[in-house]
N, C-alpha and C. Protein backbone atom coordinates (compact mmCIF):
# COMPACT_ATOMS: atom_id res chain seq x y z
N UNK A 1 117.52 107.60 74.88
CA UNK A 1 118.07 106.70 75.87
C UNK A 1 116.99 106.18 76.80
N UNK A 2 116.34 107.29 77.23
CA UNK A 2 115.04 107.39 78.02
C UNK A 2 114.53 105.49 77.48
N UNK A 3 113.78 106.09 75.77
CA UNK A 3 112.95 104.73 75.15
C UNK A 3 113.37 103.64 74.93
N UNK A 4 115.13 103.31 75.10
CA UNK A 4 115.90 102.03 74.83
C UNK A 4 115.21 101.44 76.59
N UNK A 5 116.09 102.58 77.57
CA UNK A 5 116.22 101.95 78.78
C UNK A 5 114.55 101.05 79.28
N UNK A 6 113.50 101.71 78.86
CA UNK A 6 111.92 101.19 79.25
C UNK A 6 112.06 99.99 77.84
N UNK A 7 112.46 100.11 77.13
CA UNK A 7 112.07 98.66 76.01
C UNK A 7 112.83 97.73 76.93
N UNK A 8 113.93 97.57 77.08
CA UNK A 8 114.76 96.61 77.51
C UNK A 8 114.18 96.48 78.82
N UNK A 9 113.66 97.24 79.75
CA UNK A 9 112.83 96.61 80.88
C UNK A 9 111.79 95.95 80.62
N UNK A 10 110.85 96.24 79.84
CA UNK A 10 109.61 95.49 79.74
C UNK A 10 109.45 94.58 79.00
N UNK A 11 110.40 93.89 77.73
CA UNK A 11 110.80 93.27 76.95
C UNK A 11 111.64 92.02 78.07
N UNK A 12 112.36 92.37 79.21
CA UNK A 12 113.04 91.52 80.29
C UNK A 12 111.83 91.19 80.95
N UNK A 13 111.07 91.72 81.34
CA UNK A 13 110.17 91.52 82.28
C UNK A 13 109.05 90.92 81.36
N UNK A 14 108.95 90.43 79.95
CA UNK A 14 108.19 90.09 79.17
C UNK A 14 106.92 90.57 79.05
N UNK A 15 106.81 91.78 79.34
CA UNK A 15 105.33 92.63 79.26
C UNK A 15 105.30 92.82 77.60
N UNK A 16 106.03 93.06 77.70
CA UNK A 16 106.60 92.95 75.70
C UNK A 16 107.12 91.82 75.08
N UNK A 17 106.74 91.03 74.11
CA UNK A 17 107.59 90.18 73.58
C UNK A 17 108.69 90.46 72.95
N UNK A 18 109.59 89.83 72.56
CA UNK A 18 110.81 90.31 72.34
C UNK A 18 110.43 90.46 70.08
N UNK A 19 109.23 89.60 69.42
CA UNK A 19 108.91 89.79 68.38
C UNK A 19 107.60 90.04 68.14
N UNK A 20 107.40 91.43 68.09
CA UNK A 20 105.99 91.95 68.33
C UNK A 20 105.77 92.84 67.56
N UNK A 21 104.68 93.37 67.36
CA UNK A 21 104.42 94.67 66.25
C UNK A 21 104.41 96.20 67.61
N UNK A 22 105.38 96.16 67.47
CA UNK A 22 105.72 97.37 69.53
C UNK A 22 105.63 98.79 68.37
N UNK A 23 105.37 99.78 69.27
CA UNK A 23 105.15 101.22 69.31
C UNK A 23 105.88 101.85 69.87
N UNK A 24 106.52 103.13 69.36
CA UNK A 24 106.87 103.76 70.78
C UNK A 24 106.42 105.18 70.68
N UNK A 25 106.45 106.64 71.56
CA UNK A 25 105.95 107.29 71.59
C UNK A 25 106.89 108.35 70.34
N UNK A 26 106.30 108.87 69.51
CA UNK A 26 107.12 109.88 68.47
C UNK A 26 106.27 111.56 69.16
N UNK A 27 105.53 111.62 70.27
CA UNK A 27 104.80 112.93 70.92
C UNK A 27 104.47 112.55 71.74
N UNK A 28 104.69 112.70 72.95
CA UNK A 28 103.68 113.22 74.35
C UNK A 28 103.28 114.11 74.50
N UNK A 29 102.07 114.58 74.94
CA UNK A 29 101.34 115.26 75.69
C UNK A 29 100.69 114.70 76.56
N UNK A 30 100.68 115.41 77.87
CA UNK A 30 99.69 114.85 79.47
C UNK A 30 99.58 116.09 80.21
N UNK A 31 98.63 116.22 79.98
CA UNK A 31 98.32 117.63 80.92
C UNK A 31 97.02 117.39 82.00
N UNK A 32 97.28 118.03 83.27
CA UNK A 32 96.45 117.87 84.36
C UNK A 32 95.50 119.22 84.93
N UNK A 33 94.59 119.05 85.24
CA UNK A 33 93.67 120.21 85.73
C UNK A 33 92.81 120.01 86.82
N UNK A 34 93.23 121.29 87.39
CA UNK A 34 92.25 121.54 88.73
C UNK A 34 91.04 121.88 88.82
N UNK A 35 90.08 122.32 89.09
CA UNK A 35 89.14 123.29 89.34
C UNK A 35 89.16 123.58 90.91
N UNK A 36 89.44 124.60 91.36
CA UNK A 36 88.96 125.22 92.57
C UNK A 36 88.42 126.62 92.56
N UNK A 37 87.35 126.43 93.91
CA UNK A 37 87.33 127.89 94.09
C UNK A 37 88.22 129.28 93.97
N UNK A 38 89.49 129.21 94.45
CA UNK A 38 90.49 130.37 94.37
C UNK A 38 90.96 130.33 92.90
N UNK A 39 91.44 129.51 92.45
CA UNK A 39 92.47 129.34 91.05
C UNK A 39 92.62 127.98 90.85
N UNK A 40 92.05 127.96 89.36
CA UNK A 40 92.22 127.05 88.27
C UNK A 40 93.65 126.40 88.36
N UNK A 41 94.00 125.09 88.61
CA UNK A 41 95.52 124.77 88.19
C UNK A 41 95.65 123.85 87.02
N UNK A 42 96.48 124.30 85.83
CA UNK A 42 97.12 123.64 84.88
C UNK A 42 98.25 122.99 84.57
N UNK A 43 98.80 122.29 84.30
CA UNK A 43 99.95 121.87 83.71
C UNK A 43 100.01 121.09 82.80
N UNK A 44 101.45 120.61 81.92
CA UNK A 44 101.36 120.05 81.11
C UNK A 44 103.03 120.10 80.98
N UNK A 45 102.94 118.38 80.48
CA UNK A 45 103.99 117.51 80.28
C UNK A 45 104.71 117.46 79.05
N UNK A 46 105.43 116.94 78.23
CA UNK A 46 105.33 116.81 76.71
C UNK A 46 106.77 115.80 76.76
N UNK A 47 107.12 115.11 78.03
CA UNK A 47 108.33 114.54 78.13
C UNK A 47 107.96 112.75 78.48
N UNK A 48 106.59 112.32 78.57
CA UNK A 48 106.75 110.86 78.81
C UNK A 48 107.04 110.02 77.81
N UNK A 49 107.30 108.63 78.13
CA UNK A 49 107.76 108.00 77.44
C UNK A 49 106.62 106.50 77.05
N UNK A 50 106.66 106.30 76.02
CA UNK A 50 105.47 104.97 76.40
C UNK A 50 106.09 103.94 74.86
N UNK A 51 105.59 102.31 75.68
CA UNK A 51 105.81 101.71 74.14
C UNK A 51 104.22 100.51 74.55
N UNK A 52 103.90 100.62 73.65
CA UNK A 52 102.35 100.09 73.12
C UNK A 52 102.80 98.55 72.15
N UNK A 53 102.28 97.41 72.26
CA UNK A 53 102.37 96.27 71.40
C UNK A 53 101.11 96.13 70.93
N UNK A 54 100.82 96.64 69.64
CA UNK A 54 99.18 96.45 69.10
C UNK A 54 98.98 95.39 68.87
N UNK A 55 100.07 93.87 69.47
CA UNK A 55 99.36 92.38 68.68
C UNK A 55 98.38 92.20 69.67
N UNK A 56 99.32 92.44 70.97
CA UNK A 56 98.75 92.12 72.49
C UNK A 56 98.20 92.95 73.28
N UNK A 57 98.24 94.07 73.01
CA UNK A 57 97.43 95.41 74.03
C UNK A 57 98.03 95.52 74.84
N UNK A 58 99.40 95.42 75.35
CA UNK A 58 99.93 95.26 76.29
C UNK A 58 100.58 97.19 76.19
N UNK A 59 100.27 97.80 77.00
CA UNK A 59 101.03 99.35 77.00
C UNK A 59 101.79 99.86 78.41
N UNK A 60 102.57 100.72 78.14
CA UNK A 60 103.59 100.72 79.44
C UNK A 60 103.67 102.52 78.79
N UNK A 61 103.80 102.99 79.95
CA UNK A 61 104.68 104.40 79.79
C UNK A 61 104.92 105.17 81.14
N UNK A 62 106.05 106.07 80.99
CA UNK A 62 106.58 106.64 82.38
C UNK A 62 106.53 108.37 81.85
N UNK A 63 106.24 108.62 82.89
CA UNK A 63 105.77 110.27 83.34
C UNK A 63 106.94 111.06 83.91
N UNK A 64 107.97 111.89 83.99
CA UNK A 64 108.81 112.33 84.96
C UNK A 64 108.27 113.56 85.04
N UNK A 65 107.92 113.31 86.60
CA UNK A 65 107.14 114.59 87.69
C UNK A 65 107.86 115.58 87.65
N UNK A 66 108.80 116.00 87.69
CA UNK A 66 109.52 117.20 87.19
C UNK A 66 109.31 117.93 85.87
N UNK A 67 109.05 117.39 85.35
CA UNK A 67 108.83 117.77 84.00
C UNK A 67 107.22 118.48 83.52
N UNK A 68 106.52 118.42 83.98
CA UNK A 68 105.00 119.59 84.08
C UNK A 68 105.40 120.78 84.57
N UNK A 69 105.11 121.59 83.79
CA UNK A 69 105.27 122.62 83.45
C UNK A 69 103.73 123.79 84.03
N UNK A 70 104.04 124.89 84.26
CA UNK A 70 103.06 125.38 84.68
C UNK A 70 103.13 126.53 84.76
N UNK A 71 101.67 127.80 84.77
CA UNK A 71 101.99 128.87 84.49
C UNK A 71 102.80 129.72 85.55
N UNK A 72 102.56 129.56 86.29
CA UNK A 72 103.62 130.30 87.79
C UNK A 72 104.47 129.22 88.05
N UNK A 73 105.79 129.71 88.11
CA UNK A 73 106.86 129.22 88.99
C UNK A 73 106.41 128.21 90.20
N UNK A 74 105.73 129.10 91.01
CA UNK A 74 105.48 128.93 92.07
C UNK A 74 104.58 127.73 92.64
N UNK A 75 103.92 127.58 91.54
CA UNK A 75 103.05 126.47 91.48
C UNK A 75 103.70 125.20 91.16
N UNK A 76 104.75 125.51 90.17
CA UNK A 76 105.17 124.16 90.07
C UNK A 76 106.38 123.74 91.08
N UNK A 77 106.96 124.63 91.71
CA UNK A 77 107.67 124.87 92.90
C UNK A 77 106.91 123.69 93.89
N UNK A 78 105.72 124.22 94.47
CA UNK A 78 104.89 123.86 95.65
C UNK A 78 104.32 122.30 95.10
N UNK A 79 103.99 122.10 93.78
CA UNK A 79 104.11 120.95 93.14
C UNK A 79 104.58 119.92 93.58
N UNK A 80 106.08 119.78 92.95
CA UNK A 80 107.46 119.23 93.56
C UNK A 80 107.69 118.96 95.06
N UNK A 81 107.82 120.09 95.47
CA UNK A 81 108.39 119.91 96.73
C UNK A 81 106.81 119.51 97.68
N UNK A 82 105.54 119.83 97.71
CA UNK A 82 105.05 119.64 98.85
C UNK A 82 103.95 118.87 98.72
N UNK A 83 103.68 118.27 97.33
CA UNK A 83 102.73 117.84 97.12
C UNK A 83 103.25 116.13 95.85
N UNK A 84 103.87 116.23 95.39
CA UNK A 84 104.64 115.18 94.82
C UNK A 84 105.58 114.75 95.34
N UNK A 85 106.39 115.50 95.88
CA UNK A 85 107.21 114.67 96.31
C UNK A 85 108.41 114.56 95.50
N UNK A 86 108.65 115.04 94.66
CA UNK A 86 109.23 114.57 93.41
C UNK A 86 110.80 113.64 93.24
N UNK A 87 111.37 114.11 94.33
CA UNK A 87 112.51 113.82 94.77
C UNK A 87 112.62 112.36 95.22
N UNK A 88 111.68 112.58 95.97
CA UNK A 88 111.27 110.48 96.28
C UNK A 88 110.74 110.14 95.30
N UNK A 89 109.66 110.54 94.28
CA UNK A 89 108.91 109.77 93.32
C UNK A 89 109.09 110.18 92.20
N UNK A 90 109.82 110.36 91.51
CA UNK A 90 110.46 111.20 90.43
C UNK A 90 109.44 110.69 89.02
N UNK A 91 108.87 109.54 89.46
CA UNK A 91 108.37 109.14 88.07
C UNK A 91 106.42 108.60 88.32
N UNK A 92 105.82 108.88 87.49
CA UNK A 92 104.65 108.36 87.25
C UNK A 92 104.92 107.35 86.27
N UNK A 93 104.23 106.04 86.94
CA UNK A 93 104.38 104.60 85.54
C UNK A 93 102.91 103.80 85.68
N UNK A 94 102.34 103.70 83.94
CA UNK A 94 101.47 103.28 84.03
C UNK A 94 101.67 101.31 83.24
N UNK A 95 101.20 100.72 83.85
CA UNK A 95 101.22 99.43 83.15
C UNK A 95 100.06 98.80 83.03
N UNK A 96 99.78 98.39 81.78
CA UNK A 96 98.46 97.50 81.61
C UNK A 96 98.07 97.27 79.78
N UNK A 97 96.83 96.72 79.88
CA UNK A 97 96.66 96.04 78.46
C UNK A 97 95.40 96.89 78.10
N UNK A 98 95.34 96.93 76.59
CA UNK A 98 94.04 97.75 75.90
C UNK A 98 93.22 96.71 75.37
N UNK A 99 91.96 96.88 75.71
CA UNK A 99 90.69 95.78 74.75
C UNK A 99 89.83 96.82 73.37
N UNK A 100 89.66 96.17 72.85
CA UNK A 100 89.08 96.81 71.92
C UNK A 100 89.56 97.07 71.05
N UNK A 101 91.11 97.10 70.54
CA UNK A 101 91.79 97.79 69.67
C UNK A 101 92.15 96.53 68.46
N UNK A 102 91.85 97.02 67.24
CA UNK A 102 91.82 95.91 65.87
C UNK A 102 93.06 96.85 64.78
N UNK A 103 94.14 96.17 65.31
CA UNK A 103 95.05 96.94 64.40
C UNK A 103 94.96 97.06 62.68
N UNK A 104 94.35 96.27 62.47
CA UNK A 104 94.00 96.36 61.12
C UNK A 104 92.80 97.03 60.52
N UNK A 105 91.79 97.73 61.48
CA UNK A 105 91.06 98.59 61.31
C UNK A 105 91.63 100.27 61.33
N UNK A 106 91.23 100.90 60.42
CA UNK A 106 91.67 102.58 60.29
C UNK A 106 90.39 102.90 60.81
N UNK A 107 91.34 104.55 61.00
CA UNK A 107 89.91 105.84 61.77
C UNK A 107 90.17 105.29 63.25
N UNK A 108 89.12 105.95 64.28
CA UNK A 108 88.79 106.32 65.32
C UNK A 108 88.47 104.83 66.08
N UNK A 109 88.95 104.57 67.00
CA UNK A 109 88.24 103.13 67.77
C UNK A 109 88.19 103.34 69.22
N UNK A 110 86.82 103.16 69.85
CA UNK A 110 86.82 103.02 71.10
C UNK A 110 87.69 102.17 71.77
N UNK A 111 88.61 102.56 73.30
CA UNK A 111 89.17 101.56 73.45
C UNK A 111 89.38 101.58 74.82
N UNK A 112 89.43 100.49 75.52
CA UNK A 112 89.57 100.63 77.52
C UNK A 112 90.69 99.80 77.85
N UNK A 113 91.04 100.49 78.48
CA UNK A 113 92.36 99.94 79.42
C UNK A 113 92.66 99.47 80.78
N UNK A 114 92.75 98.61 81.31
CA UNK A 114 92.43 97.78 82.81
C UNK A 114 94.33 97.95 82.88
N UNK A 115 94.87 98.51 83.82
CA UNK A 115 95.83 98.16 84.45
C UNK A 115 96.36 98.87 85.55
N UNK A 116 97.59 98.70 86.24
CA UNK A 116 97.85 99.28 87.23
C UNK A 116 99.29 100.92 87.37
N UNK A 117 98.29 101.77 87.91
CA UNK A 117 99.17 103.25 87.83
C UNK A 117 99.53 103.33 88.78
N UNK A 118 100.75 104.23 88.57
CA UNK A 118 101.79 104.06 89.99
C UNK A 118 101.89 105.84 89.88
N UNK A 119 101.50 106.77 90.75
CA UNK A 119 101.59 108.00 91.37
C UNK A 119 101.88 108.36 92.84
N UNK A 120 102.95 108.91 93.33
CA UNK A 120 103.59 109.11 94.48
C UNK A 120 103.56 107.76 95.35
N UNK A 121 104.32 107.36 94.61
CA UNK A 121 105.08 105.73 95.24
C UNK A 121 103.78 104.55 95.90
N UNK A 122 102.41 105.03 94.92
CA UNK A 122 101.22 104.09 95.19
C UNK A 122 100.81 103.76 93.80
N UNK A 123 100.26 102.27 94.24
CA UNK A 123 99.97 102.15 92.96
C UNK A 123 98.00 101.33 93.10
N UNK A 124 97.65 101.57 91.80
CA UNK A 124 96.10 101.60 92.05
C UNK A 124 95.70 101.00 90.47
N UNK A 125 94.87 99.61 90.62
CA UNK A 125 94.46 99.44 89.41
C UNK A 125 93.42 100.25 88.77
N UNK A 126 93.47 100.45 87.68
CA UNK A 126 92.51 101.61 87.26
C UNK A 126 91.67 100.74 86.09
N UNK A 127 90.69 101.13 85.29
CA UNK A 127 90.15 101.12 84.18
C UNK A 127 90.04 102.31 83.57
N UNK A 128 90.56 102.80 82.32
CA UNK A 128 90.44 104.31 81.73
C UNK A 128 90.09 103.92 79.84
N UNK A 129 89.03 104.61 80.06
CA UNK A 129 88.73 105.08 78.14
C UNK A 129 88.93 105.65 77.52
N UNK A 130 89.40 105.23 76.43
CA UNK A 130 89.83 106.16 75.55
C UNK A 130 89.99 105.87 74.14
N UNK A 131 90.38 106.63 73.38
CA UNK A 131 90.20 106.28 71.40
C UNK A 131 91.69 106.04 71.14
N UNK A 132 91.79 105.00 69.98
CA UNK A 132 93.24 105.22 69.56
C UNK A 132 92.86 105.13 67.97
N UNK A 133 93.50 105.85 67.01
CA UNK A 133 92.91 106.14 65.78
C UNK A 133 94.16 105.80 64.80
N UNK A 134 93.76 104.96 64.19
CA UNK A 134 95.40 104.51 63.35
C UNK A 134 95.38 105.85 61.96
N UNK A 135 96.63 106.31 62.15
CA UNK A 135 96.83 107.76 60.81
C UNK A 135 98.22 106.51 59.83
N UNK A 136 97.60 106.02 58.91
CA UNK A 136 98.75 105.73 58.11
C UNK A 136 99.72 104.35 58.59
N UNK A 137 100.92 104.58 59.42
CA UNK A 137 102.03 103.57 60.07
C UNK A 137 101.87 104.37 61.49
N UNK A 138 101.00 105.69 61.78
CA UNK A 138 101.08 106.00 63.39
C UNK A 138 100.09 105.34 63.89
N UNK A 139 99.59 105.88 65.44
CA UNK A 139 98.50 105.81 66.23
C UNK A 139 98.66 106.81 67.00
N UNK A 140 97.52 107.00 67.19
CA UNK A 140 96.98 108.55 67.92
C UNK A 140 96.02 108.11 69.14
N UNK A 141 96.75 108.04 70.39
CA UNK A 141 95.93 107.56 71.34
C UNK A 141 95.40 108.45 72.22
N UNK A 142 94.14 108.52 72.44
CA UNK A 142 93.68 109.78 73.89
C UNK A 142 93.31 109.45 74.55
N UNK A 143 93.10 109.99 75.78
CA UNK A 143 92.39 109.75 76.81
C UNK A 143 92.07 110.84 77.56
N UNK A 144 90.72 110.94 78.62
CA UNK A 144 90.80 111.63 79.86
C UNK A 144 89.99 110.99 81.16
N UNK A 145 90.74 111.34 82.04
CA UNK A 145 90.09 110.49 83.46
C UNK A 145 90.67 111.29 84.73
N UNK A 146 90.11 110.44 85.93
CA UNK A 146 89.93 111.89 87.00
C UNK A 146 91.25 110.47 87.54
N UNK A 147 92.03 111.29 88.71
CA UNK A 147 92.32 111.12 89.39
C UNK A 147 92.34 111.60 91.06
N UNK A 148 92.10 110.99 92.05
CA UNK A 148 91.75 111.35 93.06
C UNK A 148 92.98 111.66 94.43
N UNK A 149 92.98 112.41 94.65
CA UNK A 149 94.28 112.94 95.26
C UNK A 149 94.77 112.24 96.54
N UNK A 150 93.77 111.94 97.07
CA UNK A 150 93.27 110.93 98.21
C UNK A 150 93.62 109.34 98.16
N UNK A 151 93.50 108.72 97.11
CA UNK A 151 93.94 107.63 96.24
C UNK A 151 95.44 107.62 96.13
N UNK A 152 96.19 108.17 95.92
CA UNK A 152 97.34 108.49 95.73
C UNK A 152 98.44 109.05 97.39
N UNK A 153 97.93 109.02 98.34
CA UNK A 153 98.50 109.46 99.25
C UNK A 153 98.91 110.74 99.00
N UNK A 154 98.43 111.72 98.33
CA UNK A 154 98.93 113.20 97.92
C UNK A 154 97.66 114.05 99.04
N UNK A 155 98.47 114.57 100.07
CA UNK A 155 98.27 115.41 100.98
C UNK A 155 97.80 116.76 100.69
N UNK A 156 96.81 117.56 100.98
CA UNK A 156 96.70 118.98 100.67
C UNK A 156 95.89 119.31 101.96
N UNK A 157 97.13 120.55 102.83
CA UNK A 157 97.03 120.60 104.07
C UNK A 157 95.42 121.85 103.97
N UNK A 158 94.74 121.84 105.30
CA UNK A 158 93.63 122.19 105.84
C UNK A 158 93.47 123.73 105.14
N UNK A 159 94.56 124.29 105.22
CA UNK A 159 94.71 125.60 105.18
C UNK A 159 94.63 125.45 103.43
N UNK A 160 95.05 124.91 102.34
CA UNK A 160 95.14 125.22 101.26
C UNK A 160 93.69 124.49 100.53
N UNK A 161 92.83 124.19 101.47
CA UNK A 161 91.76 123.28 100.82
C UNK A 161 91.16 123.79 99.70
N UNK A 162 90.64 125.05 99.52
CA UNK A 162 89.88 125.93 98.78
C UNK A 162 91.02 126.50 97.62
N UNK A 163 92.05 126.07 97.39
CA UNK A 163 93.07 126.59 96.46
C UNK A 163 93.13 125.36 95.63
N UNK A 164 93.22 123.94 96.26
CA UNK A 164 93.35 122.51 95.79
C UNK A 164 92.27 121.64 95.53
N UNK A 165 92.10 121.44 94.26
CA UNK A 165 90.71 120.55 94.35
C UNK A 165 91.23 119.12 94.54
N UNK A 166 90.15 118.12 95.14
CA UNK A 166 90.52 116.85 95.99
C UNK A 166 91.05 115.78 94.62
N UNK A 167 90.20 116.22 93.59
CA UNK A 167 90.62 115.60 92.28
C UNK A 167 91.15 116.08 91.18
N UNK A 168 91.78 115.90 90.08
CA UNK A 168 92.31 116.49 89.11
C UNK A 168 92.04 115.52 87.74
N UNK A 169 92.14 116.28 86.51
CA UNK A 169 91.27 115.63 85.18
C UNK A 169 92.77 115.72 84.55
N UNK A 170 92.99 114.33 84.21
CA UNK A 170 93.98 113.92 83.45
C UNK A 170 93.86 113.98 82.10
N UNK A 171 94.47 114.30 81.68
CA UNK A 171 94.18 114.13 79.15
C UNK A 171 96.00 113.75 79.20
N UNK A 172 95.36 112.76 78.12
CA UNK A 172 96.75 112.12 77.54
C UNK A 172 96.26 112.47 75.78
N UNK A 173 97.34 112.43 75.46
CA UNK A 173 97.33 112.95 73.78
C UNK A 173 98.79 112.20 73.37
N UNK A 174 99.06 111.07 72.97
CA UNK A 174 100.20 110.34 72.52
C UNK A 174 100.37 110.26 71.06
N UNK A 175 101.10 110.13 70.51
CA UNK A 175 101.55 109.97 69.16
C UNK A 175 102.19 108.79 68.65
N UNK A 176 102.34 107.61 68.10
CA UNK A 176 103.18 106.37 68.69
C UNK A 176 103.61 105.91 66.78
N UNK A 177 104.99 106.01 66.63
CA UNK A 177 105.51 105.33 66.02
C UNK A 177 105.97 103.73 65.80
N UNK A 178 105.84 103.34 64.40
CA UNK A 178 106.71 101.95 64.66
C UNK A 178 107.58 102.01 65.15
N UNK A 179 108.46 101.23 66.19
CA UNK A 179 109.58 101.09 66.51
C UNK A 179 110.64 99.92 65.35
């Protein structure tokens, strides 16, 4: 329901053409990492949603912040509530177009992406690199890139500085079927 409701938005909003060679996601993975002094923080997603048009490079996908997962409770507790927000921003959405990508080429292809990400109700144009590797009728897209906590209006009070690092290393691992 999730992948109807985002086609029919971006397909209205013509980010998608309505006759296109479109993708949609058949796997997510997005997992995020900390490094700090006190403790390492991990998580990981396996619930976004994305649809990709390989005529036009045009890619869209949504994140629901609730949905990262993590090894303590507690962490993803403090997550939610004091640091996402989740309740007001329930969703991460990325929109933008890929260069580099030759759908009619197989194997591994360098590929960069210019568009605009939306994390705790801000949004920030980005540029991010990454490979998308055609397997057969799939695509296998990756990526990793930093995000800056500061950038995002995401708060981490005085007292927790040395527990929270100011940035966190994003990996995307997608899987994308014909639609």
């Amino acid at each position: 329901m999730k992948i109807v409701y985002l086609a029919m938005l971006l397909v209205s909003s013509g980010i998608v053409p309505a006759v296109a060679q479109n993708y949609t996601t058949e796997k997510s993975f997005i997992s995020f990492y900390s490094h700090a002094p006190i403790e390492d923080i991990k998580a990981e997603n396996v619930k976004a949603v994305s649809l990709f048009n390989s005529s036009t490079g045009e890619i869209a996908f949504s994140v629901p912040i609730k949905e990262y997962q993590f090894r303590k409770s507690l962490m993803q507790e403090h997550f939610n509530e004091k640091y996402m927000e989740s309740e007001k921003y329930p969703k991460s959405i990325f929109q933008g177009k890929i260069t580099g990508f030759n759908p009619q080429t197989k194997g591994i292809q360098q590929v960069s992406t210019l568009g605009k990400l939306t994390i705790h109700g801000v949004t920030k144009e980005v540029n991010i690199k990454g490979t998308i590797e055609k397997l057969a009728d799939k695509l296998n897209m990756k990526s990793s890139f930093i995000v800056k906590l500061e950038d995002y209006n995401i708060v981490v009070p005085q007292l927790l500085r040395n527990n929270i690092a100011e940035q966190v290393e994003v990996t995307i691992d997608f899987i994308f079927k014909p639609q």
